[in-house]
N, C-alpha and C. Protein backbone atom coordinates (compact mmCIF):
# COMPACT_ATOMS: atom_id res chain seq x y z
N UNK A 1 -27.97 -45.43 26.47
CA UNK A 1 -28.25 -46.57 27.31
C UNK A 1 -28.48 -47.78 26.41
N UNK A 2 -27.34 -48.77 26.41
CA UNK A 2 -27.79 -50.18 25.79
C UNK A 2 -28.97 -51.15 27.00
N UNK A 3 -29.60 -51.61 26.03
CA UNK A 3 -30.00 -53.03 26.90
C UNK A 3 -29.68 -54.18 26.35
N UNK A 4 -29.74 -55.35 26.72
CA UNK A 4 -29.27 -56.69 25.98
C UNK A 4 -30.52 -57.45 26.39
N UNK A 5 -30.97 -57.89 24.98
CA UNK A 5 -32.59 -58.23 25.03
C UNK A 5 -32.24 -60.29 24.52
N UNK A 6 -32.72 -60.89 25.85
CA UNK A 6 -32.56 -62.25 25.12
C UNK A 6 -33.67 -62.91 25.33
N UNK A 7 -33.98 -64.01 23.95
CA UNK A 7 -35.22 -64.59 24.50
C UNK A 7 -34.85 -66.04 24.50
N UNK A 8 -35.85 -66.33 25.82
CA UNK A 8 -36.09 -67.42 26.25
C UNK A 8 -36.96 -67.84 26.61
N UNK A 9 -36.88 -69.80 26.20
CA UNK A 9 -38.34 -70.05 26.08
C UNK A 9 -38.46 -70.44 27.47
N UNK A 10 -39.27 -70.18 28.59
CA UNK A 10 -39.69 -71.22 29.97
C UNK A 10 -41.23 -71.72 29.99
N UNK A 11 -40.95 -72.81 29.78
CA UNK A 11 -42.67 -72.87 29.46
C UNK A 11 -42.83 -73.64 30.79
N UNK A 12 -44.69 -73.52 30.73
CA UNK A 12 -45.30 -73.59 32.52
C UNK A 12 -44.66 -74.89 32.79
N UNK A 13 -44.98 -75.98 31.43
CA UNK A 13 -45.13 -77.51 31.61
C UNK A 13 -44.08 -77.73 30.95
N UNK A 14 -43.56 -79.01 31.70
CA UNK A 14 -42.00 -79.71 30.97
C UNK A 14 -42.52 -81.28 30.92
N UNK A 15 -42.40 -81.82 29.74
CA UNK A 15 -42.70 -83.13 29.58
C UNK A 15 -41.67 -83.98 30.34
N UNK A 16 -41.85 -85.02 30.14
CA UNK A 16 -41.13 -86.34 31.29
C UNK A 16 -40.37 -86.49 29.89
N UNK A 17 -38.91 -86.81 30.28
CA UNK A 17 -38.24 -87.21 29.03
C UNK A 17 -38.60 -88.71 28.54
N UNK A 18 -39.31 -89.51 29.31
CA UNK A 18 -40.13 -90.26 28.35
C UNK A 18 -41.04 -90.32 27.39
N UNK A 19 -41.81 -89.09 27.75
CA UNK A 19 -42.57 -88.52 26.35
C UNK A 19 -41.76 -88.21 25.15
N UNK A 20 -40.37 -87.81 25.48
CA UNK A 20 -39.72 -87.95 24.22
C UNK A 20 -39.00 -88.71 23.81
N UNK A 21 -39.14 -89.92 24.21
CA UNK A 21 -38.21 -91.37 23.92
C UNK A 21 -40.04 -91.53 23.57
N UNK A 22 -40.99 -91.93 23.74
CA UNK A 22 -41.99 -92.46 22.87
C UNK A 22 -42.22 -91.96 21.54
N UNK A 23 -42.09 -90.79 21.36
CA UNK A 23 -42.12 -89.75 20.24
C UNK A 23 -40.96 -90.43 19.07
N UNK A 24 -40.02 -90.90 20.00
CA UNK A 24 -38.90 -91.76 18.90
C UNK A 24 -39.21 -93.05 18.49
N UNK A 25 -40.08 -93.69 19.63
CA UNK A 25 -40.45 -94.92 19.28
C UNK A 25 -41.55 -94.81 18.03
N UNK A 26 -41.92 -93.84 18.28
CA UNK A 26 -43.01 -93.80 16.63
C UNK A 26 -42.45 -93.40 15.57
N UNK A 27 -41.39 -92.50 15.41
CA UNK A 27 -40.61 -92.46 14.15
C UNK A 27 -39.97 -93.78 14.26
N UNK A 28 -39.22 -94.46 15.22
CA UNK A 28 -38.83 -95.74 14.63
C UNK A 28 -39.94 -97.26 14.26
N UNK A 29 -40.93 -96.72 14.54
CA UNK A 29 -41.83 -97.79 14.98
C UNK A 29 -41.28 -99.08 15.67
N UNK A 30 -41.09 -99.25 17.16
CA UNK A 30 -40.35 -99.70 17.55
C UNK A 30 -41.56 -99.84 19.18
N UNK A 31 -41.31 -100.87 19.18
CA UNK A 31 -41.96 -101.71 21.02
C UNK A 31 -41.15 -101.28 21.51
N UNK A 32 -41.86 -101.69 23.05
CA UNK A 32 -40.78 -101.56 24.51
C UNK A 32 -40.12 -102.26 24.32
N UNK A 33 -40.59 -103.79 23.81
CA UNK A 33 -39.88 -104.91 23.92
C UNK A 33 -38.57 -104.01 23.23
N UNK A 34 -38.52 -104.28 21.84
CA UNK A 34 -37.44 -104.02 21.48
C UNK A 34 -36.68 -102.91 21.85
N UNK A 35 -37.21 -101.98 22.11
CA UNK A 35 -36.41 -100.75 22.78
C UNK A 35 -35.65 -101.48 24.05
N UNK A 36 -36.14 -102.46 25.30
CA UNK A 36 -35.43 -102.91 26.30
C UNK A 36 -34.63 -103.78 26.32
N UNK A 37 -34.69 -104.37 24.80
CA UNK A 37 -33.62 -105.18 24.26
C UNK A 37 -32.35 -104.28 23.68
N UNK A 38 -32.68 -103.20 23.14
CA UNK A 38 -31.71 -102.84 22.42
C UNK A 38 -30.89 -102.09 23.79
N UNK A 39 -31.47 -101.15 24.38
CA UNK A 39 -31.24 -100.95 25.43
C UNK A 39 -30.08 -101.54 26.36
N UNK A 40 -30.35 -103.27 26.36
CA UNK A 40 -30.19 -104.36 27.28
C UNK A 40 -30.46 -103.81 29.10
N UNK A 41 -31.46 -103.67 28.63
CA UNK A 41 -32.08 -103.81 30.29
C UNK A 41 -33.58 -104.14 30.09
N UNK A 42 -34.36 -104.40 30.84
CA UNK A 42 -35.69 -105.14 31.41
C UNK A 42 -36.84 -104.32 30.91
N UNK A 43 -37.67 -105.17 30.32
CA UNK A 43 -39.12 -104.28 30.38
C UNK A 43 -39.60 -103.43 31.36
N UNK A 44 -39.49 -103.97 32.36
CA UNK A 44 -40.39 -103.16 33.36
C UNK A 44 -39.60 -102.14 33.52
N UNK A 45 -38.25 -102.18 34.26
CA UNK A 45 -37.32 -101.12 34.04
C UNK A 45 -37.43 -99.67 32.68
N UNK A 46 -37.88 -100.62 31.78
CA UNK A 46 -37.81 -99.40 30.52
C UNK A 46 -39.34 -99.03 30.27
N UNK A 47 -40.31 -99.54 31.10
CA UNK A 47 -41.64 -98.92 31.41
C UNK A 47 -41.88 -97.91 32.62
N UNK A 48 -41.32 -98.18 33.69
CA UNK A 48 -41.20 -97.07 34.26
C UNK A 48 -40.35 -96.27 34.05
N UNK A 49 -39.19 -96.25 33.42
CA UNK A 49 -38.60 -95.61 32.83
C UNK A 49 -39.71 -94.09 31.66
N UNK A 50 -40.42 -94.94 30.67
CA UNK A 50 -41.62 -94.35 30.16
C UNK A 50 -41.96 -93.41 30.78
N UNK A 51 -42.93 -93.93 32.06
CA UNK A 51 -43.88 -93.62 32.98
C UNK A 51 -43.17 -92.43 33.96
N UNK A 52 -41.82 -92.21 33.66
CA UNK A 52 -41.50 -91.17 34.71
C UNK A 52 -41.36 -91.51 36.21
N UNK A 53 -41.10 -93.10 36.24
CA UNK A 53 -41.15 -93.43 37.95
C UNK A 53 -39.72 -93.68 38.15
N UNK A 54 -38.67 -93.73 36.89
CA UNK A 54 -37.45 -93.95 37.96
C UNK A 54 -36.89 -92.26 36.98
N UNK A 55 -35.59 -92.59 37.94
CA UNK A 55 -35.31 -90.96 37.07
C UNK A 55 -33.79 -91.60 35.67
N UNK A 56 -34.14 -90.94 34.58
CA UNK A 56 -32.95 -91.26 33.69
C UNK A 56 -31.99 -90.62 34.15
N UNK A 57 -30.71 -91.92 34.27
CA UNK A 57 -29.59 -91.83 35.07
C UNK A 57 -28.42 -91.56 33.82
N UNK A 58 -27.28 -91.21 34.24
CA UNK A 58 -26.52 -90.79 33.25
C UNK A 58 -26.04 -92.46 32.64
N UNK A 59 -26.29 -93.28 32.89
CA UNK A 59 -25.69 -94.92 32.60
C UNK A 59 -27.14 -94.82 30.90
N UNK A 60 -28.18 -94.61 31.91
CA UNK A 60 -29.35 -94.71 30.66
C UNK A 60 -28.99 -93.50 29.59
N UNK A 61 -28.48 -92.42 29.96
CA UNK A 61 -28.61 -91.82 28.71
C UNK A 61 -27.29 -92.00 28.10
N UNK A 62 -26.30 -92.72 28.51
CA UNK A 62 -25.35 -93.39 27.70
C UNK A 62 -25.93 -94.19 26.34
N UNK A 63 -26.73 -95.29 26.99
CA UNK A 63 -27.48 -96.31 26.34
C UNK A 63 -28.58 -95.35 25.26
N UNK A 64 -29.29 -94.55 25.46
CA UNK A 64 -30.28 -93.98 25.13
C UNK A 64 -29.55 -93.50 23.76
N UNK A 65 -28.32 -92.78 23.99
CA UNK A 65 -27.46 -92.01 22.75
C UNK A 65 -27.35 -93.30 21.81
N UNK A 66 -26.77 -94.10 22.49
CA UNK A 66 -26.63 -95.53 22.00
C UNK A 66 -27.38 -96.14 20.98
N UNK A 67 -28.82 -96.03 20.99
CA UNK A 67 -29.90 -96.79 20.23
C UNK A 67 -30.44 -95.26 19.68
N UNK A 68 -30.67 -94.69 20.16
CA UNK A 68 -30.84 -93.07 19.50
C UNK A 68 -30.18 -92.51 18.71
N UNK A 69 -29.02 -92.31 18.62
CA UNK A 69 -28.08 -91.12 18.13
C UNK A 69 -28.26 -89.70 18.72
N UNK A 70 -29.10 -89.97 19.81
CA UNK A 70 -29.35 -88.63 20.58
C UNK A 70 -28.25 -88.44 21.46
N UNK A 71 -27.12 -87.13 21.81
CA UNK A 71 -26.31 -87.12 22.58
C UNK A 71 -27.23 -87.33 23.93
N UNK A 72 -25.65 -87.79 24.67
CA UNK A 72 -25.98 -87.73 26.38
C UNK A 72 -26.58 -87.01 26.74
N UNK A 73 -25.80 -85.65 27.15
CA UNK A 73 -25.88 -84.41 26.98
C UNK A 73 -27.37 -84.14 27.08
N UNK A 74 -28.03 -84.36 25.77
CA UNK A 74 -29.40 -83.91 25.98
C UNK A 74 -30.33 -85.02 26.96
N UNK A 75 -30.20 -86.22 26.90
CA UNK A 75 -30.88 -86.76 28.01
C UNK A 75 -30.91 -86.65 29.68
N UNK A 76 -29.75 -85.87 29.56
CA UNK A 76 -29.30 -85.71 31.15
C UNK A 76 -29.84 -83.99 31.11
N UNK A 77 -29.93 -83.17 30.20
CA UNK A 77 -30.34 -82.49 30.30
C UNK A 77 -32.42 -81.71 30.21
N UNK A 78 -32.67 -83.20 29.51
CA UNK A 78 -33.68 -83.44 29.73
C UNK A 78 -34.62 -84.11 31.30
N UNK A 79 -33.87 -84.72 31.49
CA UNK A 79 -34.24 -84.97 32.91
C UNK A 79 -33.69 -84.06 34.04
N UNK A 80 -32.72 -83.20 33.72
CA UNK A 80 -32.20 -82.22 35.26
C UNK A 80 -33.96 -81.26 34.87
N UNK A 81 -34.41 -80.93 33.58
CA UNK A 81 -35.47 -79.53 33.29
C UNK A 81 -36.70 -80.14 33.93
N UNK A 82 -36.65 -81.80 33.73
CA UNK A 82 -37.93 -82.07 34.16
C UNK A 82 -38.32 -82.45 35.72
């Protein structure tokens, strides 16, 4: 009898993928301001954005790869987990 043993991580809590766009803003040391500039969209927009009140859309994680070097891919896949 085989079994096929895989592990995976599911953890209870999933951060807001803005917790991990701030996490970048401190390795870059980098403001909203400038993050919503580089961005080119609006402060407030890229604060609730932060805050988890709008949802990252596949247009933002275009942009996000953009000023990041983080693929799409993972931002869209960061927000479908969260």
């Amino acid at each position: 009898m085989s079994s096929k043993l895989e592990n995976r991580y599911n953890p209870d809590v999933v951060s807001s993928p803005g917790e991990t766009i701030l996490d970048l803003f401190e390795e870059k040391e980098m403001s909203v301001e400038e993050f919503a500039e580089l961005m080119g969209r609006s402060r407030p927009e890229m604060e609730d954005l932060l805050a988890a009140k709008i949802e990252l859309s596949s247009a933002i994680a275009v942009d996000l790869e953009r000023v990041f070097t983080v693929p799409t891919h993972f931002w869209e896949n960061r927000e479908r987990n969260y």
